[in-house]
C-alpha atoms as a PDB file:
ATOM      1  CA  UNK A   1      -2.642 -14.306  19.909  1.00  0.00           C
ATOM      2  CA  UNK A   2       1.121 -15.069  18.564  1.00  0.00           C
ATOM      3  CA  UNK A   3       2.977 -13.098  15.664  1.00  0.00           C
ATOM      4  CA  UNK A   4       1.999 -15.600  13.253  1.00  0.00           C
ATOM      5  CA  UNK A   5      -1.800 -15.374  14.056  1.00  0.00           C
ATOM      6  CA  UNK A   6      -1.304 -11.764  14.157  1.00  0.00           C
ATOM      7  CA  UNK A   7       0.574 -11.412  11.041  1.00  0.00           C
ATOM      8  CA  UNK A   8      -2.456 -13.659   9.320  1.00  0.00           C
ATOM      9  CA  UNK A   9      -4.938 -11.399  10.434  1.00  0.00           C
ATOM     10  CA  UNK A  10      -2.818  -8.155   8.949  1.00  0.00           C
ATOM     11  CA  UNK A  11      -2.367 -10.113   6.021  1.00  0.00           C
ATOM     12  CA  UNK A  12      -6.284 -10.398   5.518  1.00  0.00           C
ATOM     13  CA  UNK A  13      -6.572  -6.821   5.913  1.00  0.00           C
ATOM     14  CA  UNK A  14      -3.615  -5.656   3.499  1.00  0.00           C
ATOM     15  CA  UNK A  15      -5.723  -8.232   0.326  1.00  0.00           C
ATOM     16  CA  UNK A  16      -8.327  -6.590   1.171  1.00  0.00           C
ATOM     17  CA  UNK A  17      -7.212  -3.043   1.026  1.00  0.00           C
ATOM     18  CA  UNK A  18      -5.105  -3.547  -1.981  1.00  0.00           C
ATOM     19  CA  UNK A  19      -7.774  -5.860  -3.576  1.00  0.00           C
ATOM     20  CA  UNK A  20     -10.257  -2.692  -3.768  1.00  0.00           C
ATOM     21  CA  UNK A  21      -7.215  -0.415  -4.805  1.00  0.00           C
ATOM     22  CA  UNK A  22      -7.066  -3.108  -8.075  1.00  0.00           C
ATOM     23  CA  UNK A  23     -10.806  -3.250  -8.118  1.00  0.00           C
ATOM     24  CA  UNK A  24     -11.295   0.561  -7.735  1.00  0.00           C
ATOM     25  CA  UNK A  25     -13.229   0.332  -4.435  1.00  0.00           C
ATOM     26  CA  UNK A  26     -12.420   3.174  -2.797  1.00  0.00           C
ATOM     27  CA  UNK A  27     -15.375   2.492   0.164  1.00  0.00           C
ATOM     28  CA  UNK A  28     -13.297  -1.178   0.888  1.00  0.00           C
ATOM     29  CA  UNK A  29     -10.349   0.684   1.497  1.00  0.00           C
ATOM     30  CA  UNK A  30     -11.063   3.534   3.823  1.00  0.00           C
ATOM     31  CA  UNK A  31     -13.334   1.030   5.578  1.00  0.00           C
ATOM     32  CA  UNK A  32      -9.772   0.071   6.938  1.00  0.00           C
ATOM     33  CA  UNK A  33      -8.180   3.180   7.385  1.00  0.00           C
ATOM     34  CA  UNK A  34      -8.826   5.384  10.518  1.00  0.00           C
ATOM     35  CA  UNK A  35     -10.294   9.081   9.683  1.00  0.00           C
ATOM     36  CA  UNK A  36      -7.461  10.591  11.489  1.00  0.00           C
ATOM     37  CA  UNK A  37      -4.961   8.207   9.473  1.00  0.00           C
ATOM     38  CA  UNK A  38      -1.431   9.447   9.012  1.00  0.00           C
ATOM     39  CA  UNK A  39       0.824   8.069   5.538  1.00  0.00           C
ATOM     40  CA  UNK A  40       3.603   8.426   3.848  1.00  0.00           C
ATOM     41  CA  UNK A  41       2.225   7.552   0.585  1.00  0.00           C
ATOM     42  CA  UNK A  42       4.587   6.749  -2.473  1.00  0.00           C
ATOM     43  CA  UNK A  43       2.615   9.573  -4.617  1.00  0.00           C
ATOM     44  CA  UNK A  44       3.138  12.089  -2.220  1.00  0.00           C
ATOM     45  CA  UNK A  45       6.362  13.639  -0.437  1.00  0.00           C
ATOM     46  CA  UNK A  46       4.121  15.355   2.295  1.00  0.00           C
ATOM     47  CA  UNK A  47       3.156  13.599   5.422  1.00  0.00           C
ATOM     48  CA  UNK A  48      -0.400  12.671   4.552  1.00  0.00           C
ATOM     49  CA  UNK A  49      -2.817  13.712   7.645  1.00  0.00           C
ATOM     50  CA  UNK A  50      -6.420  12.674   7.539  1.00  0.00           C
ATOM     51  CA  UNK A  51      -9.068  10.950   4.950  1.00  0.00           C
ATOM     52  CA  UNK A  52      -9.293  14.835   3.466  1.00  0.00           C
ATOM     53  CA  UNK A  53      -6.030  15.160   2.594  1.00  0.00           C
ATOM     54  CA  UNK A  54      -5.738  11.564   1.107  1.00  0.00           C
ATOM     55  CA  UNK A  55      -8.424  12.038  -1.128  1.00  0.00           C
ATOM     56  CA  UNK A  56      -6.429  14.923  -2.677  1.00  0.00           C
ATOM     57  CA  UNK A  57      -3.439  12.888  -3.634  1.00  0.00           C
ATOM     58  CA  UNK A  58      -5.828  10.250  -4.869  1.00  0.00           C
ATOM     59  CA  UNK A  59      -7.192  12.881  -6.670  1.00  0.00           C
ATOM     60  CA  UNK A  60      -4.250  13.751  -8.383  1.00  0.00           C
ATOM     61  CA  UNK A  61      -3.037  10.454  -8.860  1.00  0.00           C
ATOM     62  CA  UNK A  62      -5.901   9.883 -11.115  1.00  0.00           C
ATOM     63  CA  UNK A  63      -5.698  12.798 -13.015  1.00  0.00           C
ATOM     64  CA  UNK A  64      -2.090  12.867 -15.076  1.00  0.00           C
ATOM     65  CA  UNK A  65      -1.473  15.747 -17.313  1.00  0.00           C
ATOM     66  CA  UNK A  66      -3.315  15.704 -20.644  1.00  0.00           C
ATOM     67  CA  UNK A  67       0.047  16.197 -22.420  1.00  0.00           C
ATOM     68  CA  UNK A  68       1.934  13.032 -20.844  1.00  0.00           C
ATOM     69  CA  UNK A  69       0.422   9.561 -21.889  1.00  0.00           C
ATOM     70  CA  UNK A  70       0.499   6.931 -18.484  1.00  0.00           C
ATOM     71  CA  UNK A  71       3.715   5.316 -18.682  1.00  0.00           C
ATOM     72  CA  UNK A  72       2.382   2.315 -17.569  1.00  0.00           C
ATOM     73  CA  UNK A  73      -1.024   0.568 -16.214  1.00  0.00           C
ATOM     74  CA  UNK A  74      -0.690  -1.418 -13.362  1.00  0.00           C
ATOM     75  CA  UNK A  75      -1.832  -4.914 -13.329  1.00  0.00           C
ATOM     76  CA  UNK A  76      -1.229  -6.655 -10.021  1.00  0.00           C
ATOM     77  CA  UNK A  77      -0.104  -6.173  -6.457  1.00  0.00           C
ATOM     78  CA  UNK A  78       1.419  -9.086  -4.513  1.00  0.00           C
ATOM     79  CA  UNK A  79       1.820  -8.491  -0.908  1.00  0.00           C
ATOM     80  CA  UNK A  80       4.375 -10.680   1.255  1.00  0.00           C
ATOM     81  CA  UNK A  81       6.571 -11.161   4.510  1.00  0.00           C
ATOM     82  CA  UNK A  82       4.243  -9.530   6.746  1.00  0.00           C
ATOM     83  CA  UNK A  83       5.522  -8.926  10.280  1.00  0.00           C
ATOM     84  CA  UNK A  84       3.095  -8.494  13.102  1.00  0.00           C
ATOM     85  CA  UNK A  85       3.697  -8.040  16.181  1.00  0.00           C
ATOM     86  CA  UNK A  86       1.407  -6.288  19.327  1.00  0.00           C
ATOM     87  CA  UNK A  87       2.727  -3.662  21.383  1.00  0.00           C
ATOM     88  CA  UNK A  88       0.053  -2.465  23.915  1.00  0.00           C
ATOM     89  CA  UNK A  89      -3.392  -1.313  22.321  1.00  0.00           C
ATOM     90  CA  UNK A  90      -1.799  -1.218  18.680  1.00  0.00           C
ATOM     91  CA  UNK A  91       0.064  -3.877  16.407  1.00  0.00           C
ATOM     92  CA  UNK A  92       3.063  -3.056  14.803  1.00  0.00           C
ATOM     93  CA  UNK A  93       3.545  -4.711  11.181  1.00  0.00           C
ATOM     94  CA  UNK A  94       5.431  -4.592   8.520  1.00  0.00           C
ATOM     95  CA  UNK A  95       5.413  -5.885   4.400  1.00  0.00           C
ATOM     96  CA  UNK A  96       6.742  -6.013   0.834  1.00  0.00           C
ATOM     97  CA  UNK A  97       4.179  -4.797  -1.912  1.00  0.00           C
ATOM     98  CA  UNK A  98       5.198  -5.777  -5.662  1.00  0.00           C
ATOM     99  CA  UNK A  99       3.460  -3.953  -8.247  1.00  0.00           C
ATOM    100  CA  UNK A 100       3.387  -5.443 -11.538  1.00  0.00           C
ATOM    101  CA  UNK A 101       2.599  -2.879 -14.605  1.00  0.00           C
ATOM    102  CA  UNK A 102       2.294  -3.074 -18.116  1.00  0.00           C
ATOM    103  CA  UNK A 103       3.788  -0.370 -20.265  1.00  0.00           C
ATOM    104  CA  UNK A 104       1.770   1.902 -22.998  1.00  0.00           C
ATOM    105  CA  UNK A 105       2.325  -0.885 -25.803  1.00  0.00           C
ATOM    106  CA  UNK A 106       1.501  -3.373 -23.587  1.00  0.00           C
ATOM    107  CA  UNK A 107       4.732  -5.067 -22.586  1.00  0.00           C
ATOM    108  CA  UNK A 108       5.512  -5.806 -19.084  1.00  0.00           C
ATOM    109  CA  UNK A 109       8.063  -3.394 -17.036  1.00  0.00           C
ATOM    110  CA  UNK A 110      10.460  -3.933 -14.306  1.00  0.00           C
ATOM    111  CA  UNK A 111       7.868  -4.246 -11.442  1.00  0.00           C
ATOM    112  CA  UNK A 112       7.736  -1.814  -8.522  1.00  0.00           C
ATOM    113  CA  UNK A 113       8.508  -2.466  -4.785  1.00  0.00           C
ATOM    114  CA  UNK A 114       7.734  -1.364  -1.981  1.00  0.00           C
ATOM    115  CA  UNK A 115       8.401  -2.052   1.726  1.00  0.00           C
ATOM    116  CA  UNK A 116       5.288  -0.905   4.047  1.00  0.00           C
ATOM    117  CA  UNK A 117       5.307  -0.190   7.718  1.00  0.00           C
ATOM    118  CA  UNK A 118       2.092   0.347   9.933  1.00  0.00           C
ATOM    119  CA  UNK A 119       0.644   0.878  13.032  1.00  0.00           C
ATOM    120  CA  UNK A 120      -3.334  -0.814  13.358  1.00  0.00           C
ATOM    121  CA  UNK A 121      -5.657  -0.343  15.930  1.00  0.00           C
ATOM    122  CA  UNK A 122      -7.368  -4.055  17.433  1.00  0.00           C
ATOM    123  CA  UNK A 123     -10.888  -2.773  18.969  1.00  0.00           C
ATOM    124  CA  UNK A 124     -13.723  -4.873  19.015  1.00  0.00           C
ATOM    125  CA  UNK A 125     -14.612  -4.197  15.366  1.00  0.00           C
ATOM    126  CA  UNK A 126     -12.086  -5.005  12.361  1.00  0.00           C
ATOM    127  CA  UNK A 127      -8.134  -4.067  12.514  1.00  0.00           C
ATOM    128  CA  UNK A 128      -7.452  -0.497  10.974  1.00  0.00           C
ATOM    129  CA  UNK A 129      -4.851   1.423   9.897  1.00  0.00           C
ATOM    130  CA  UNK A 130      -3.867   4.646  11.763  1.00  0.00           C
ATOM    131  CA  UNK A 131      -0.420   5.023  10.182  1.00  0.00           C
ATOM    132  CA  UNK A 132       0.905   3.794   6.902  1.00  0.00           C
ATOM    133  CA  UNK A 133       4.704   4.188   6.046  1.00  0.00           C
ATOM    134  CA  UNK A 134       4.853   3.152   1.988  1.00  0.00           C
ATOM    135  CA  UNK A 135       8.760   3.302   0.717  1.00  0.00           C
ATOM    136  CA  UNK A 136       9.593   2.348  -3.146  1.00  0.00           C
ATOM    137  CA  UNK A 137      12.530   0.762  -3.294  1.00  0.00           C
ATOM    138  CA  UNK A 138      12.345  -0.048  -6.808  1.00  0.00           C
ATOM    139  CA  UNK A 139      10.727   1.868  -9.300  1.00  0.00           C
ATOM    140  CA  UNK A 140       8.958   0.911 -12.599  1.00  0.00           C
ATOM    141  CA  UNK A 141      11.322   0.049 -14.985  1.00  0.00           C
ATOM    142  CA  UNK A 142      14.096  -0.180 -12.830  1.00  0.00           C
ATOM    143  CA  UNK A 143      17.030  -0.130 -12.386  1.00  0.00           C
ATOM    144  CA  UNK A 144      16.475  -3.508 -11.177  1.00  0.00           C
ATOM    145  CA  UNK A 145      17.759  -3.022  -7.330  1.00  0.00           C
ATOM    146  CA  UNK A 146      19.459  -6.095  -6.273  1.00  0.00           C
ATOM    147  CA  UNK A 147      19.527  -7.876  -3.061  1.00  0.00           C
ATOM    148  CA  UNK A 148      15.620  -7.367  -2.609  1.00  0.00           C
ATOM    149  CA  UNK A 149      13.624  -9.927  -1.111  1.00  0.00           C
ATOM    150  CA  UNK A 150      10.798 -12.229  -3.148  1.00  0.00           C
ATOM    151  CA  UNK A 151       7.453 -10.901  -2.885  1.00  0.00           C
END
């Protein structure tokens, strides 16, 4: 299988995943992820080690302080320039993630962006994710960072 066919199938994989973040299918997601899954997830400074300690940042991603409204509500994610390649048992890939949001009126905000690295395992089954490396390189609301690729 080439980079491009690779890259295809990681693309399939990353819609999916971020299709049940959007949707709020949690069971679509970790369907992809390994159980011993290591991240670097853009809510949390701490290396990320295992579904267990995921589903505590996701648990206090979803849970913002009663005294601070959201400052925005996110509407879309559009993944692009995916990068696959294979390196022994595992594929190397890479990706851009925008993140489009709406603010608390209801206006859009500077979308965020992030650049994603991973490491899947191909067995027999599906692709999935042992290590995720999520990096915001633009924030909501900006500053609007130039020079950033189209996603």
């Amino acid at each position: 299988m080439n980079e491009s066919e690779l890259a295809t199938r990681v693309r399939a994989l990353v819609e999916t995943m971020y299709g049940g973040y959007i949707g709020g299918d949690r069971d679509a997601i970790d369907a992809l992820l390994d159980p011993d899954l290591t991240m670097f997830d853009s809510a949390s400074p701490a290396l990320i080690s295992g579904m267990d300690e995921l589903n505590a940042v996701r648990a206090a991603r979803g849970n913002p302080s009663d005294d601070a409204p959201a400052a925005h509500t996110e509407t879309g994610l559009t993944a692009g320039l995916f990068t696959a390649r294979r390196i022994g048992d595992v594929i190397s890939a890479t990706w851009w993630l925008r993140i489009d949001a709406v603010d608390a009126a209801g206006a859009p905000v500077i979308p965020e962006v992030v650049r994603n690295s991973a490491v899947l395992v191909d067995t027999d089954g599906p692709l999935r994710i042992v290590q995720l490396h999520e990096g915001v390189v633009q924030h909501f609301g900006g500053p609007e960072v130039a020079g950033l690729p189209t996603v």
